[in-house]
Protein backbone atom coordinates (compact mmCIF):
# COMPACT_ATOMS: atom_id res chain seq x y z
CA UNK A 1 13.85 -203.36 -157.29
CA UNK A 2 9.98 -204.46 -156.09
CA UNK A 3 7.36 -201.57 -156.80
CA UNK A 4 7.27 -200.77 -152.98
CA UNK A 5 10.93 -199.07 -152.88
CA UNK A 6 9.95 -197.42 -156.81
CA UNK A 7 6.81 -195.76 -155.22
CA UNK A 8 8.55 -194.98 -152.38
CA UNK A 9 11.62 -193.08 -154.44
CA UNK A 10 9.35 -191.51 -156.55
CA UNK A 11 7.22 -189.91 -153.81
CA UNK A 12 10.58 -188.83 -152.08
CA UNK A 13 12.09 -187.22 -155.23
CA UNK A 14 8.37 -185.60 -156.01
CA UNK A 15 8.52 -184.37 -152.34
CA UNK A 16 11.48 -182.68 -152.68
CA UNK A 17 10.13 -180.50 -155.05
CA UNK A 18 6.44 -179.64 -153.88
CA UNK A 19 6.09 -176.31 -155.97
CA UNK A 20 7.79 -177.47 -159.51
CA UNK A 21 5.74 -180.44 -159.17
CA UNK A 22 2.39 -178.76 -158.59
CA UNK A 23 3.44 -176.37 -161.16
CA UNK A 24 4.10 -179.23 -163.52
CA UNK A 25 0.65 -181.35 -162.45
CA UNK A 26 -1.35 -177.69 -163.92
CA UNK A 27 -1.27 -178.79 -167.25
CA UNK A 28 -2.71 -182.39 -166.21
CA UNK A 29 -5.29 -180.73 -163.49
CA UNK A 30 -6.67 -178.08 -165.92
CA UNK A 31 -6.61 -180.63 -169.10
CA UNK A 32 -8.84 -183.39 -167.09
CA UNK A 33 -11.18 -180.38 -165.04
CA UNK A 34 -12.01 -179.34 -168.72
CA UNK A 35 -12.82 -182.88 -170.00
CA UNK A 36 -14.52 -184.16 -167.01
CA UNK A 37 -16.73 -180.97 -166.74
CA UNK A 38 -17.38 -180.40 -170.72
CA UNK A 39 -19.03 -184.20 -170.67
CA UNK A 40 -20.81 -184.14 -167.71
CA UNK A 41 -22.56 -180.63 -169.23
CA UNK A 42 -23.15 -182.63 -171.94
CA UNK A 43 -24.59 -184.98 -170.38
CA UNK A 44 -26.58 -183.13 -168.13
CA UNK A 45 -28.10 -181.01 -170.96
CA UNK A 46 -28.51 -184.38 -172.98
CA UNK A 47 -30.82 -185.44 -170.11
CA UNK A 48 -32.66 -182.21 -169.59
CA UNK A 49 -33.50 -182.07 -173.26
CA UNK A 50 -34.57 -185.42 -172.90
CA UNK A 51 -36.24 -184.66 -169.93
CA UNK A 52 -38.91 -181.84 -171.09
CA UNK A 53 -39.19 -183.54 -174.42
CA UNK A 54 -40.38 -186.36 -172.11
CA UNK A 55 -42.85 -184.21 -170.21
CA UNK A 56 -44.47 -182.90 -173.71
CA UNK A 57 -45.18 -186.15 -174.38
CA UNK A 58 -42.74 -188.91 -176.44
CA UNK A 59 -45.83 -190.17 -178.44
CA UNK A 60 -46.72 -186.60 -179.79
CA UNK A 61 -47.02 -186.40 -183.57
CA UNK A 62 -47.20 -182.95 -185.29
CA UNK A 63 -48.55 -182.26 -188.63
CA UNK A 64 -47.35 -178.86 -189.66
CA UNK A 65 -48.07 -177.22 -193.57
CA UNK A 66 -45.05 -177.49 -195.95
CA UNK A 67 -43.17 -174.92 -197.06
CA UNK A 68 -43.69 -173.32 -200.26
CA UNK A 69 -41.09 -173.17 -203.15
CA UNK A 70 -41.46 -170.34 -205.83
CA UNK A 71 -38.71 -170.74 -208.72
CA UNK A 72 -36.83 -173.29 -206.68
CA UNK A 73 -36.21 -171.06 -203.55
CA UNK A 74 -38.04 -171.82 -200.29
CA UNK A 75 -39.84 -168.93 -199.15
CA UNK A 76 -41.53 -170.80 -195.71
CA UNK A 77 -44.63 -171.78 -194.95
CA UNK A 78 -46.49 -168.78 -193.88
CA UNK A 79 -49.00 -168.77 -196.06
CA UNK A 80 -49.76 -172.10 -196.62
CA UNK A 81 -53.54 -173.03 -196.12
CA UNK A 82 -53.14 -177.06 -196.64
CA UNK A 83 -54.41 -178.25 -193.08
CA UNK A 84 -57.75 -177.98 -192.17
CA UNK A 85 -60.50 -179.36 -189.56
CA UNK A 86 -61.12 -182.25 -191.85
CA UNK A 87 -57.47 -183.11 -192.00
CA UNK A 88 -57.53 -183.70 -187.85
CA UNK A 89 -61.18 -185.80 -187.97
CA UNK A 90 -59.60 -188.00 -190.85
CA UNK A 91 -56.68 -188.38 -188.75
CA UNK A 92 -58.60 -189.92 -185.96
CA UNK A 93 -59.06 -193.03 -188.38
CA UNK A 94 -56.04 -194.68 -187.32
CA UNK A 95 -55.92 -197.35 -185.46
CA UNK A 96 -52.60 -195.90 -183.89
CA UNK A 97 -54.22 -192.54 -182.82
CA UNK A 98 -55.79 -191.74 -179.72
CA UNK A 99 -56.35 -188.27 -179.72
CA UNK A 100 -56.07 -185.40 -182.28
CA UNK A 101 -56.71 -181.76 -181.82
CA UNK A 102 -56.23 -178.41 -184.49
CA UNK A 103 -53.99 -175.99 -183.42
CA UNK A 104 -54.30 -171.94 -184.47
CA UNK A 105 -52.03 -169.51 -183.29
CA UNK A 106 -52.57 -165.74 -182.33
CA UNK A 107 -50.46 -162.88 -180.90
CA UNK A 108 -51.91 -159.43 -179.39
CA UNK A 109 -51.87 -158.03 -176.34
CA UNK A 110 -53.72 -159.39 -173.48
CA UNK A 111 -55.65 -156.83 -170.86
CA UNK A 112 -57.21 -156.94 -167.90
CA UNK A 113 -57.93 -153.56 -165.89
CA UNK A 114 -54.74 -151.60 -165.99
CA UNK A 115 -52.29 -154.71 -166.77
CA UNK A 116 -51.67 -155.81 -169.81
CA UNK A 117 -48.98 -158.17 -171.63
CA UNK A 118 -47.80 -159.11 -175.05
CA UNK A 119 -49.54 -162.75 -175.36
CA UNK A 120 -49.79 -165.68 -177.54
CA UNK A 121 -53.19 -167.63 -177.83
CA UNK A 122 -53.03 -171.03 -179.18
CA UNK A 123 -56.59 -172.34 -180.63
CA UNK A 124 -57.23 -176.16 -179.90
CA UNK A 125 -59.58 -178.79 -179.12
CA UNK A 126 -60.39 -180.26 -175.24
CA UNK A 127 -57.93 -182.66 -176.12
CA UNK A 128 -55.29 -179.95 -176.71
CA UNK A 129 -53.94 -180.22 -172.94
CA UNK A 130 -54.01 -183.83 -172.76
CA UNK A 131 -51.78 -184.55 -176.00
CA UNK A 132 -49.21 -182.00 -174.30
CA UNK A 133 -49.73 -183.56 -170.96
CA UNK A 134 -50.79 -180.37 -169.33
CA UNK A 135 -52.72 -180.16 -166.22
CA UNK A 136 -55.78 -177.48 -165.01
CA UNK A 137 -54.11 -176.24 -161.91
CA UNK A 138 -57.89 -174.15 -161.26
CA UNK A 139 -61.07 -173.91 -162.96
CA UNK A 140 -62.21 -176.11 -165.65
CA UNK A 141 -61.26 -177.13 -169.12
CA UNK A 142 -63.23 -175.75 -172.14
CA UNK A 143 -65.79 -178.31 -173.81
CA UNK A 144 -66.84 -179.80 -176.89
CA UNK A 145 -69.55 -177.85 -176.60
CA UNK A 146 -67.46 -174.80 -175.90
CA UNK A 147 -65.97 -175.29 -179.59
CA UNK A 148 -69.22 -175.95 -181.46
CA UNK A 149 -70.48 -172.68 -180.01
CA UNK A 150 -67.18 -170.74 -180.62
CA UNK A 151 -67.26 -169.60 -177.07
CA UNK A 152 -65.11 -166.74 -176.03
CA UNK A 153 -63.97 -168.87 -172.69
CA UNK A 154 -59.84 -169.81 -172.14
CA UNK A 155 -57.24 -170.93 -169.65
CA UNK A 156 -54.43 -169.37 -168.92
CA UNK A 157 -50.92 -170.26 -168.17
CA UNK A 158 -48.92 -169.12 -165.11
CA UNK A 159 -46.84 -166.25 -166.26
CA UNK A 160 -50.32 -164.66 -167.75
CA UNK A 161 -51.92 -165.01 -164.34
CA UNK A 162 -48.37 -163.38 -162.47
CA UNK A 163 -48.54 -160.52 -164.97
CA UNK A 164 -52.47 -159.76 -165.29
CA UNK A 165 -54.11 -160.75 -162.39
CA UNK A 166 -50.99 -160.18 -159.11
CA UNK A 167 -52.06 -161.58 -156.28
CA UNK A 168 -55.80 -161.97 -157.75
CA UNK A 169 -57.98 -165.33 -158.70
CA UNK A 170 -57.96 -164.80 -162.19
CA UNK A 171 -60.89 -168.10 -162.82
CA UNK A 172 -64.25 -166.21 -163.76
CA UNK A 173 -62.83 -162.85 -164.79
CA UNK A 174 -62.86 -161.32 -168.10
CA UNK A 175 -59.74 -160.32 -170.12
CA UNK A 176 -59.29 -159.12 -173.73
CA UNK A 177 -57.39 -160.68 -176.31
CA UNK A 178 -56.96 -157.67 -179.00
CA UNK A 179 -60.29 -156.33 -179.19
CA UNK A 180 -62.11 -160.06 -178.35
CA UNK A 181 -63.57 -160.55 -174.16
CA UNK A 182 -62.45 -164.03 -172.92
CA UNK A 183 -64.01 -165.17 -169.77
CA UNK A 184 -61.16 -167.15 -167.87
CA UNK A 185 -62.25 -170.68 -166.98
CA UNK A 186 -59.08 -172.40 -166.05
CA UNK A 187 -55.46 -172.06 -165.16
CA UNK A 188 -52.40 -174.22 -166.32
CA UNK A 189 -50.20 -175.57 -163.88
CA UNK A 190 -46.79 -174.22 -164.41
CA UNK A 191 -44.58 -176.21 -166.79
CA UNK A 192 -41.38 -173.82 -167.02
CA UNK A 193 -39.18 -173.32 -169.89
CA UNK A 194 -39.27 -175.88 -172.86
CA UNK A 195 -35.94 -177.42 -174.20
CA UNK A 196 -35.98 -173.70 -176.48
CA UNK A 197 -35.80 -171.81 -173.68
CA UNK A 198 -39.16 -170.73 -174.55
CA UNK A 199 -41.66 -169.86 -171.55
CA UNK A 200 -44.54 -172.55 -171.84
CA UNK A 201 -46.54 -170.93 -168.83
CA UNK A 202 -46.89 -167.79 -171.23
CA UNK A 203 -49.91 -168.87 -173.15
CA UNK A 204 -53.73 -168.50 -173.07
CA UNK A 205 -55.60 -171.36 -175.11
CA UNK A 206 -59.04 -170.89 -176.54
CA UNK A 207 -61.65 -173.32 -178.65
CA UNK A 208 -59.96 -173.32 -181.92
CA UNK A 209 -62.96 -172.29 -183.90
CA UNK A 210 -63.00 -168.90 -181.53
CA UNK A 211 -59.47 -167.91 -182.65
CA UNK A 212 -60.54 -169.43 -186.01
CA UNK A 213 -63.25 -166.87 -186.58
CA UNK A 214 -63.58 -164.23 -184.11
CA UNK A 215 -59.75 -163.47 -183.94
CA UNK A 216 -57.94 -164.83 -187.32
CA UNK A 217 -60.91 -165.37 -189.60
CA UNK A 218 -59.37 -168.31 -191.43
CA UNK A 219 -61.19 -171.65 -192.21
CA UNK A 220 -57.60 -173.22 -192.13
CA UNK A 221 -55.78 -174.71 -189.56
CA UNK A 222 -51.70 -173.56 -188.68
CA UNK A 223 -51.27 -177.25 -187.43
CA UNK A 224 -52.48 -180.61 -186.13
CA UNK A 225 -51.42 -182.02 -182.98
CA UNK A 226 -52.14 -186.30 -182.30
CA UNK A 227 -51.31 -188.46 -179.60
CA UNK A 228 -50.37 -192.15 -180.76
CA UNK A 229 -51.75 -194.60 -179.07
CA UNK A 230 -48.35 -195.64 -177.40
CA UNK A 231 -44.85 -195.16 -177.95
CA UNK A 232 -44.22 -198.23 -179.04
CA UNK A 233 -46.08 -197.58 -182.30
CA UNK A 234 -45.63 -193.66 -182.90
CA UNK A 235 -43.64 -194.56 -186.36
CA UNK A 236 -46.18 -196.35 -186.70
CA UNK A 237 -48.79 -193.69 -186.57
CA UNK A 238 -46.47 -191.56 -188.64
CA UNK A 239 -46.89 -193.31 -191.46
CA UNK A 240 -50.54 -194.11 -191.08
CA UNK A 241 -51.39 -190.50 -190.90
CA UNK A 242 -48.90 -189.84 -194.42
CA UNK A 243 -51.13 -191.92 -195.91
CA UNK A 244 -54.16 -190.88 -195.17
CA UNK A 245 -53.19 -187.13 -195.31
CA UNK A 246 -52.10 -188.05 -198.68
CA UNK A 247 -55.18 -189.40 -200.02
CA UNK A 248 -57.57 -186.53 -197.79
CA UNK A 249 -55.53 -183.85 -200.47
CA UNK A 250 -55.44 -185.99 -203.55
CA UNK A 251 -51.69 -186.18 -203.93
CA UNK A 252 -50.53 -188.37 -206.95
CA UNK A 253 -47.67 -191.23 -206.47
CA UNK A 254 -44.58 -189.39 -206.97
CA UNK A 255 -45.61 -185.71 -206.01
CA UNK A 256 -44.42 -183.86 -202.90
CA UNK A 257 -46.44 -183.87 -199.85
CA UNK A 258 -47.81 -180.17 -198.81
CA UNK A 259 -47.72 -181.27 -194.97
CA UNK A 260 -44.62 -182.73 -192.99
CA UNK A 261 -45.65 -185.33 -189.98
CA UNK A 262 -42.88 -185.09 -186.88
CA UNK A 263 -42.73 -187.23 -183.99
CA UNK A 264 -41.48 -186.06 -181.36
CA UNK A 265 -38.97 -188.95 -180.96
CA UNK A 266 -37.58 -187.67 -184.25
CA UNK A 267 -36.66 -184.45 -182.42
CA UNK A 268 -35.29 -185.87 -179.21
CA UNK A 269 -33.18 -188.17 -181.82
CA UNK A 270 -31.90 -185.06 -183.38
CA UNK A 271 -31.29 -182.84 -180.29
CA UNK A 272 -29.76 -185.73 -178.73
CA UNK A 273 -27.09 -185.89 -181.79
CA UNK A 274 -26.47 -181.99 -182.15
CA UNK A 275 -25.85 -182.28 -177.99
CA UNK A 276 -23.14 -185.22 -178.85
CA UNK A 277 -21.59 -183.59 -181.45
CA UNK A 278 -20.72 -180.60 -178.84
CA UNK A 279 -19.65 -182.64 -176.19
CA UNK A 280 -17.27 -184.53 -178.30
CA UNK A 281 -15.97 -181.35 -179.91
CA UNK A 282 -15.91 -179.46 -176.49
CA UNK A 283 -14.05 -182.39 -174.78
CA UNK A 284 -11.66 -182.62 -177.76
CA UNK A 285 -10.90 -178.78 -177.76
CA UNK A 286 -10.21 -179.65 -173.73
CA UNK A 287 -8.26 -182.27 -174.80
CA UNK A 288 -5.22 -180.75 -176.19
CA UNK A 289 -4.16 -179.18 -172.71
CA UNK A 290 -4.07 -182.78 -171.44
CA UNK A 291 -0.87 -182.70 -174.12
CA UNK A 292 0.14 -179.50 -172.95
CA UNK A 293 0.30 -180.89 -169.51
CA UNK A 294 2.40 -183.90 -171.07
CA UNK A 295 5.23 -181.56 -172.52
CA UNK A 296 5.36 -180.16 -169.35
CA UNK A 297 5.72 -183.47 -167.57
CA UNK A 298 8.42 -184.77 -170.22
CA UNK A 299 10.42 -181.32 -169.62
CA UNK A 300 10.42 -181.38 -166.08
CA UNK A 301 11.54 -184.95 -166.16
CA UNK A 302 14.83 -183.76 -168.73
CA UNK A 303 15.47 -181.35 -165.93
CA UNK A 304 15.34 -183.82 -163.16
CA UNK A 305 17.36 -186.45 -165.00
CA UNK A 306 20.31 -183.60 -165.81
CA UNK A 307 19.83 -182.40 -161.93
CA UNK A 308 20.14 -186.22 -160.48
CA UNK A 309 22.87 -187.29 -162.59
CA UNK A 310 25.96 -187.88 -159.87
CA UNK A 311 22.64 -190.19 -157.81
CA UNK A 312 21.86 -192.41 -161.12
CA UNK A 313 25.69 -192.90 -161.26
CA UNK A 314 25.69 -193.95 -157.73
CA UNK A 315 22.81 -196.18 -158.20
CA UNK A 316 24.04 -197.81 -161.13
CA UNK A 317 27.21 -198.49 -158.95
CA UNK A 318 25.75 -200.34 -156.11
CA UNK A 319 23.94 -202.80 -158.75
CA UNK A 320 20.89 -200.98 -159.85
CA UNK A 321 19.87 -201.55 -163.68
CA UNK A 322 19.53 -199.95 -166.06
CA UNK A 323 15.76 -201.30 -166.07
CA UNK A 324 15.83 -200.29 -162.52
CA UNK A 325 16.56 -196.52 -163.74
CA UNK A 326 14.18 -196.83 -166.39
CA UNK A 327 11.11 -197.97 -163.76
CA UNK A 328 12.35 -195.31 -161.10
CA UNK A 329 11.57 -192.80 -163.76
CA UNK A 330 8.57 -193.50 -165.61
CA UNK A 331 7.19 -193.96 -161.53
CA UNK A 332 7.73 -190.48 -161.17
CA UNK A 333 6.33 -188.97 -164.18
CA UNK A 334 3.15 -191.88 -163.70
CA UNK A 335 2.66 -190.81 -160.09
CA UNK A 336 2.75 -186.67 -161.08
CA UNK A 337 0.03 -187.16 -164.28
CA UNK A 338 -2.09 -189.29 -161.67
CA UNK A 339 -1.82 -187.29 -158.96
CA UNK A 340 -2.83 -183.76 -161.14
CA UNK A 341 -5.51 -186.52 -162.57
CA UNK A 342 -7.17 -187.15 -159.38
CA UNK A 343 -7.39 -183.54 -158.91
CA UNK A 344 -8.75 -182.35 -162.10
CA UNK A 345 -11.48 -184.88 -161.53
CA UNK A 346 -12.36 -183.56 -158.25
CA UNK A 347 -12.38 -180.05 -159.55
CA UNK A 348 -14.13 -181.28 -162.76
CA UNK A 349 -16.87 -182.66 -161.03
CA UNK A 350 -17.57 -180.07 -158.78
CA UNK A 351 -17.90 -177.13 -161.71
CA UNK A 352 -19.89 -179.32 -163.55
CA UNK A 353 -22.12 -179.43 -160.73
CA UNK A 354 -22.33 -175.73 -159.85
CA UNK A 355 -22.94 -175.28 -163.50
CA UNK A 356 -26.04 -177.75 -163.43
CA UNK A 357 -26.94 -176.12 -160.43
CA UNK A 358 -27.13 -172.95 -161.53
CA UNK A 359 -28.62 -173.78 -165.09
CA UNK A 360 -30.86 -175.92 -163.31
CA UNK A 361 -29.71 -179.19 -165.30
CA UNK A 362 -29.46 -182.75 -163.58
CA UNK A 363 -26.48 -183.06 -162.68
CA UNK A 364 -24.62 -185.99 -164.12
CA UNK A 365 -21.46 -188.04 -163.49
CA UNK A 366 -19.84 -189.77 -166.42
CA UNK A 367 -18.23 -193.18 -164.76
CA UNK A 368 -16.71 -193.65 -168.08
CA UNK A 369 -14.96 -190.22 -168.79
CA UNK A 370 -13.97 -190.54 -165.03
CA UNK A 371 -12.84 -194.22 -165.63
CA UNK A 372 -11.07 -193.08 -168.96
CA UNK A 373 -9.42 -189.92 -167.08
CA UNK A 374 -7.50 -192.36 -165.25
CA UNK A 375 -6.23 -194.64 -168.09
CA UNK A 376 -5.59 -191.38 -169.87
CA UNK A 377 -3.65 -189.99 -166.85
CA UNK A 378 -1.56 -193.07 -166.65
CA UNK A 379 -1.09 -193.40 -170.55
CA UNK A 380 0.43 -189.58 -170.59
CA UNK A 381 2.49 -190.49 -167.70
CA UNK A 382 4.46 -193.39 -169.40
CA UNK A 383 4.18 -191.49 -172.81
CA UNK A 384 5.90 -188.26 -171.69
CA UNK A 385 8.05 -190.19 -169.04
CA UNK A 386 9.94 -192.33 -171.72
CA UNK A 387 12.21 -190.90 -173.47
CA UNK A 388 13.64 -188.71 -169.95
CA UNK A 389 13.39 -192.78 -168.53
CA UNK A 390 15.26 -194.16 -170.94
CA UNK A 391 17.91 -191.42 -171.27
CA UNK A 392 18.60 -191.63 -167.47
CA UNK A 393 18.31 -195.51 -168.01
CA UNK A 394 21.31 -195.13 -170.85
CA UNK A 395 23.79 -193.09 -168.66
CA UNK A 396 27.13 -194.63 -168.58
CA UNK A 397 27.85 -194.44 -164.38
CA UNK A 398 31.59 -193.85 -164.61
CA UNK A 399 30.69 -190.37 -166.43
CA UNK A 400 27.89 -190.00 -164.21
CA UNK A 401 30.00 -190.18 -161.23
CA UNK A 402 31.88 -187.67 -162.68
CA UNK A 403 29.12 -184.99 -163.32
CA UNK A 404 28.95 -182.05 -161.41
């Protein structure tokens, strides 16, 4: 029997019984949706992360204070007064830096007239927006000038603008920071949400000797924030600015640093493996209805071996095979898993998409979970259409003549 006249049984027999096989295709449909959707999310989230890391900057190095250990238990670094201004100029040494700015950080509330709003102001050099590749949408930047004379000037992000100054230029007015006047000089372009889901349009930046001493009065710095040169040589960098951290605060051979350098290429390595992790779990979880969908196949194919008994006895006695039996069957239980797998991809695709859509993620296709969908379809098929095959495939036709 050619494969022409086995495709064309199979679709007859399948026909015959529309509902009980779209009934028995569920198990497939749902089991490949779930897969097809939980990697493309992945995905998708994979390259949004990868995305805003991007737009912050993948040669940005950050120098942050280490945390502080009191009778072996870590109790943060909150505290911690081991960066300073001198730590940022020494910095600037290497060959593999181009730009280097302290950082500061402030909360209070932020007023102007009869507005007000909870704000954070970060304290930084000129260079500040530069190393996070952020752009003046209006006004000017602050100067080095600005920070030698501790000026009480700042930009603003969008989100301060929206809540203090609606509808209002806000370059050239004066807010308050606390207790502190700030004369606006600039506004950020809007950036959105980082890959936190923290708002980075909600922030007013300052000189960093302002916040220093007018606001925090501290002669310490929270954290250092460097540019490398290039991507290409941000480890580099890394370990250029370990060592000369480590000889600006005197540390020993063999004692613990009290700073930690980060590039940023070390976090989108590590949110890139968390987000990998999940999608394999999540698409293994999906997984097991894909053999859920199997057992169904394999019973439905018991039930149409028992009901088609008398026509494999008539079969075998015109000259059909028992290899011929065995193909006719596994046909039919290849053709259902295919068929449910064609659909699950369509449907899988299209959540994943309104899911990107509405978490405003790329949205993503995974050739090779679509490619393996198939093989996977066709695998379960055979699988879970053996054993019915072969039993319909072993029927002795005199008996199944006989059956009624």
């Amino acid at each position: 029997m050619n494969f022409a006249n086995l495709f064309k049984i199979a679709g007859r027999a399948l026909l015959r019984n529309k509902t009980r096989a779209l009934l028995t295709m569920l198990g497939i449909i749902i089991g490949i949706a779930s897969v097809i959707a939980m990697v493309s999310l992945g995905q998708s989230s994979q390259r949004s992360i990868n995305d805003q890391i991007s737009t912050m900057g993948t040669n940005l190095i950050n120098v942050m204070r280490a945390s502080q250990r009191q009778g072996g238990v870590n109790i943060g670094s909150g505290n911690v007064q081991t960066l300073t201004v001198k730590d940022a100029e020494a910095m600037l040494k290497s060959p593999y830096i181009s730009m280097v700015s302290p950082l500061v950080n402030a909360s209070d509330q932020a007023v102007y007239g009869a507005n007000n709003w909870p704000a954070s102001m970060q304290g930084g050099s000129p260079q500040l927006l530069d190393i996070r590749k952020m752009e003046i949408a209006s006004g000017t930047n602050f100067t080095e000038q600005d920070v030698a004379n501790s000026a009480k000037v700042a930009v603003i992000g969008e989100t301060i603008v929206e809540n203090l100054f609606p509808g209002e230029d806000p370059v050239g007015k004066i807010i308050r920071f606390g207790k502190i006047p700030f004369r606006v000089i600039g506004v950020l372009a809007p950036k959105g949400q980082n890959q936190m889901g923290q708002d980075q349009d909600d922030v007013i930046i300052a000189p960093y000797t302002t916040v220093q001493k007018r606001i925090l009065a501290i002669n310490y710095v929270h954290m250092i924030m460097a540019s490398a040169a290039s991507e290409e040589v941000a480890n580099l960098a890394q370990v250029d600015v370990e060592e000369i951290l480590r000889k600006q605060h005197k540390i020993k051979p063999g004692q613990e640093d009290d700073f930690r350098v980060r590039t940023q290429q070390e976090m989108l390595e590590t949110m890139e493996s968390i987000s990998g992790f999940l999608t394999v779990l999540l698409a293994a979880i999906a997984s097991i209805s894909l053999i859920v969908g199997g057992i169904g196949i394999m019973n439905i194919m018991y039930v149409t071996v028992t009901e088609r008994t008398r026509e494999i006895g008539l079969r075998m006695s015109i000259g059909a095979r028992n290899r011929d039996i065995l193909l006719q069957f596994l046909f039919e239980s290849t053709i259902l898993s295919l068929i449910g797998g064609v659909i699950g991809i369509l449907i899988g695709l299209g959540l994943s998409y309104l899911a990107s859509s509405a978490l405003n993620w790329p949205y993503v296709v995974s050739t090779t979970a679509v490619s393996l969908s198939f093989i996977v379809c066709a695998a379960t098929g055979i699988f879970f259409g053996w054993y019915p095959a072969r039993k319909a495939a072993s029927l002795d036709p005199i008996n199944a003549l006989r059956y009624e």
